[in-house]
Protein backbone atom coordinates (compact mmCIF):
# COMPACT_ATOMS: atom_id res chain seq x y z
CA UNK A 1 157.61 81.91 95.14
CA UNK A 2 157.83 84.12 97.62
CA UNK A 3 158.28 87.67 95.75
CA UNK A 4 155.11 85.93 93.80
CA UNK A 5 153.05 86.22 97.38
CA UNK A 6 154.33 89.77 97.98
CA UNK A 7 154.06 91.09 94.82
CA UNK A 8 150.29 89.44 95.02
CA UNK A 9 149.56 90.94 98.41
CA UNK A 10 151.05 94.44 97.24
CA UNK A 11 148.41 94.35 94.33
CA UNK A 12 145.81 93.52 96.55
CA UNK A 13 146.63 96.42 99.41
CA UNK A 14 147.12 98.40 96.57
CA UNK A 15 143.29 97.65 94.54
CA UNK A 16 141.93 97.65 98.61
CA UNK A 17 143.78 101.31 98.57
CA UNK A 18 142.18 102.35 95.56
CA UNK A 19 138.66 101.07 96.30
CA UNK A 20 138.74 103.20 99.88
CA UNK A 21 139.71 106.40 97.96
CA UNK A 22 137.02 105.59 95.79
CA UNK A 23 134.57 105.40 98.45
CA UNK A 24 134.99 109.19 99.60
CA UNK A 25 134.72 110.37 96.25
CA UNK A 26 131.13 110.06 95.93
CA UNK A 27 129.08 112.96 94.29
CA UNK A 28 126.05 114.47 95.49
CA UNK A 29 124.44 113.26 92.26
CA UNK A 30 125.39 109.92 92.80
CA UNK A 31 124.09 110.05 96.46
CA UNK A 32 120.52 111.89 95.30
CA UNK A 33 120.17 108.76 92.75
CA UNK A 34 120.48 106.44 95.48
CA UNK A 35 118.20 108.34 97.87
CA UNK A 36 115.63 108.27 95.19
CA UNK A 37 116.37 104.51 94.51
CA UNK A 38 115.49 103.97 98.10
CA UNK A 39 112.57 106.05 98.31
CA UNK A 40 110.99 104.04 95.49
CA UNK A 41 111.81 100.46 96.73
CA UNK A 42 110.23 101.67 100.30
CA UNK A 43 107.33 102.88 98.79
CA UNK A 44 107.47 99.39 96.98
CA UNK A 45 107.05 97.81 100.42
CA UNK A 46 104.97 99.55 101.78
CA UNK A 47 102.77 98.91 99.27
CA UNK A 48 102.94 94.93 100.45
CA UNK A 49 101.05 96.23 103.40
CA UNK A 50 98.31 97.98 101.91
CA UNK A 51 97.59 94.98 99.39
CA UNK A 52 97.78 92.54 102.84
CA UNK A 53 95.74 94.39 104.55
CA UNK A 54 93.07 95.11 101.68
CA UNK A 55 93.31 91.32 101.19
CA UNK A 56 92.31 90.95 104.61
CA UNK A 57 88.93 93.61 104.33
CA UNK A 58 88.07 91.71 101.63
CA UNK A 59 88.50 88.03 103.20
CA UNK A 60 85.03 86.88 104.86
CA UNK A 61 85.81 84.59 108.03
CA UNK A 62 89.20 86.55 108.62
CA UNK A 63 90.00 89.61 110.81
CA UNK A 64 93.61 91.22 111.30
CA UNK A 65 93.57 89.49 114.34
CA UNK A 66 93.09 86.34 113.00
CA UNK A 67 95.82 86.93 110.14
CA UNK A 68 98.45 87.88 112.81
CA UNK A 69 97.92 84.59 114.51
CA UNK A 70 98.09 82.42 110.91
CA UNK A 71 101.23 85.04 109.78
CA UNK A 72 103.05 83.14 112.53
CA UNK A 73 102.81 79.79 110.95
CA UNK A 74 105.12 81.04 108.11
CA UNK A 75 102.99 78.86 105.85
CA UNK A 76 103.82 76.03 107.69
CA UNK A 77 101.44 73.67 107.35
CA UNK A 78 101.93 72.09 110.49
CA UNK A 79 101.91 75.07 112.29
CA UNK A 80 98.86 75.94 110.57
CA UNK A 81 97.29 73.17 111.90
CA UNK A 82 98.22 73.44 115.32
CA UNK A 83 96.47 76.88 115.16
CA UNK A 84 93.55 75.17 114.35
CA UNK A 85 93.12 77.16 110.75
CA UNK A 86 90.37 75.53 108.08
CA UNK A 87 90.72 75.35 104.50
CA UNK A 88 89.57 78.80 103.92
CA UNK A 89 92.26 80.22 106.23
CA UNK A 90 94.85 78.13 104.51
CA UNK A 91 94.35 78.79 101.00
CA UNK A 92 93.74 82.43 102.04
CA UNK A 93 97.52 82.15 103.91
CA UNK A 94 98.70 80.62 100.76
CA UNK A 95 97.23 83.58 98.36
CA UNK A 96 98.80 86.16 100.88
CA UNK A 97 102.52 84.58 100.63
CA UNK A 98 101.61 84.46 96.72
CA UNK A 99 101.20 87.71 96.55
CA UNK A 100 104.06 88.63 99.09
CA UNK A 101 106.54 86.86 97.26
CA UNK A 102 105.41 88.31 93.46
CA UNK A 103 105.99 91.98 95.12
CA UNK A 104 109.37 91.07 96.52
CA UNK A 105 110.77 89.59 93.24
CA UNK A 106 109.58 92.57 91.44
CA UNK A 107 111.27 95.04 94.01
CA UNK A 108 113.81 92.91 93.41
CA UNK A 109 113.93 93.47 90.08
CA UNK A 110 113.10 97.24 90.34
CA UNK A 111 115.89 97.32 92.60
CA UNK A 112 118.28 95.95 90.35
CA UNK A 113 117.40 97.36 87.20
CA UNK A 114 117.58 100.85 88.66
CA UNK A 115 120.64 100.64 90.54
CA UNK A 116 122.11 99.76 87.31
CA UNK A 117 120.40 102.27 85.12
CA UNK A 118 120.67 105.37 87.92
CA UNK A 119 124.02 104.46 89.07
CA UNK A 120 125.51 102.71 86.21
CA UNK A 121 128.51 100.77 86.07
CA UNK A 122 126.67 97.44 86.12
CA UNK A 123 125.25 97.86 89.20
CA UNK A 124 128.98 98.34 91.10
CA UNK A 125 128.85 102.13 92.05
CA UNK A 126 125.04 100.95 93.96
CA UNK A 127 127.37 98.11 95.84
CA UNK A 128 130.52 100.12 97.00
CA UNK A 129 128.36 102.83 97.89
CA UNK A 130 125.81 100.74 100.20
CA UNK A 131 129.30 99.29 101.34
CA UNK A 132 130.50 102.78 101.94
CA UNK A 133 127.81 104.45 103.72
CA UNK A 134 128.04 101.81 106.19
CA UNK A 135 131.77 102.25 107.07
CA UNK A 136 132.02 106.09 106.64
CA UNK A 137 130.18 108.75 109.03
CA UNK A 138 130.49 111.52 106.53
CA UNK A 139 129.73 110.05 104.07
CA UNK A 140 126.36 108.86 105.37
CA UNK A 141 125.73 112.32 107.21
CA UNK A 142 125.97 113.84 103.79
CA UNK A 143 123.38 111.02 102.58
CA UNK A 144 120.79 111.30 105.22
CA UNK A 145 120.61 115.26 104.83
CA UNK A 146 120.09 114.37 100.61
CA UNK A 147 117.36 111.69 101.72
CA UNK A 148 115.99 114.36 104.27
CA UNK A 149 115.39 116.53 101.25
CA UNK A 150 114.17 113.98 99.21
CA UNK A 151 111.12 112.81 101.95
CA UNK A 152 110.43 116.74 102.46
CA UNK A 153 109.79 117.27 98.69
CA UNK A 154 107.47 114.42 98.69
CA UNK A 155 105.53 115.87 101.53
């Protein structure tokens, strides 16, 4: 039993041993893809901000102001009433978080599909490398100056 448990925690330092080397061997391709993955799901949300706020022109009997105060609520009900909102203001909350929650499951989706497709591997190269920039200076540093170029280029 017990060369069973070492043998088993060998294999695993080993696989953990492996999947550290791994992590420093990321290419600058690899890195550019998910730069340009990020770019796109950013743009994504920021796009949740424009439709909000165009949502809110649009909305008779509801300034930004007004919004920001409801937005607190978290659709709520309750809380809704307690701010005193009508029916207007509620079904108008309700539309917002509608809409809110459509654009985050399809960045969800975006995000998914092209972290598989760009990366490959199923999605696992997009995983160990978020993993990895988080734990490795270089690594990053080398990924900020690719996203730096990226942002530039778009300017």
């Amino acid at each position: 039993m017990k060369q069973l448990i070492v043998g088993a925690f060998f294999s695993l330092s080993l696989i953990s041993g492996v999947q550290a080397q791994d992590q420093a061997d990321y290419t600058d391709e690899q890195l550019y893809k998910y730069a340009l993955l990020n770019v796109v799901i950013d743009q994504m949300k920021g796009e949740i901000s424009d439709v909000v706020n165009d949502m809110i022109k649009n909305q008779e009997g509801i300034d930004g102001k007004r919004y920001v105060e409801l937005s607190k609520a978290k659709g709520d009900e309750a809380k809704l009433d307690e701010l005193g909102a009508n029916d207007l203001e509620k079904q108008f909350m309700q539309l917002v978080e509608e809409e809110k929650a459509e654009r985050i499951t399809s960045i969800k989706t975006v995000n998914q599909e092209l972290a598989t497709k760009m990366l490959g591997d199923g999605g696992k190269v997009y995983k160990s490398l978020k993993q990895a920039l988080k734990a490795d200076e270089d690594l990053k540093a080398r990924y900020e100056a690719i996203a730096t170029k990226i942002q530039l280029a778009e300017s």
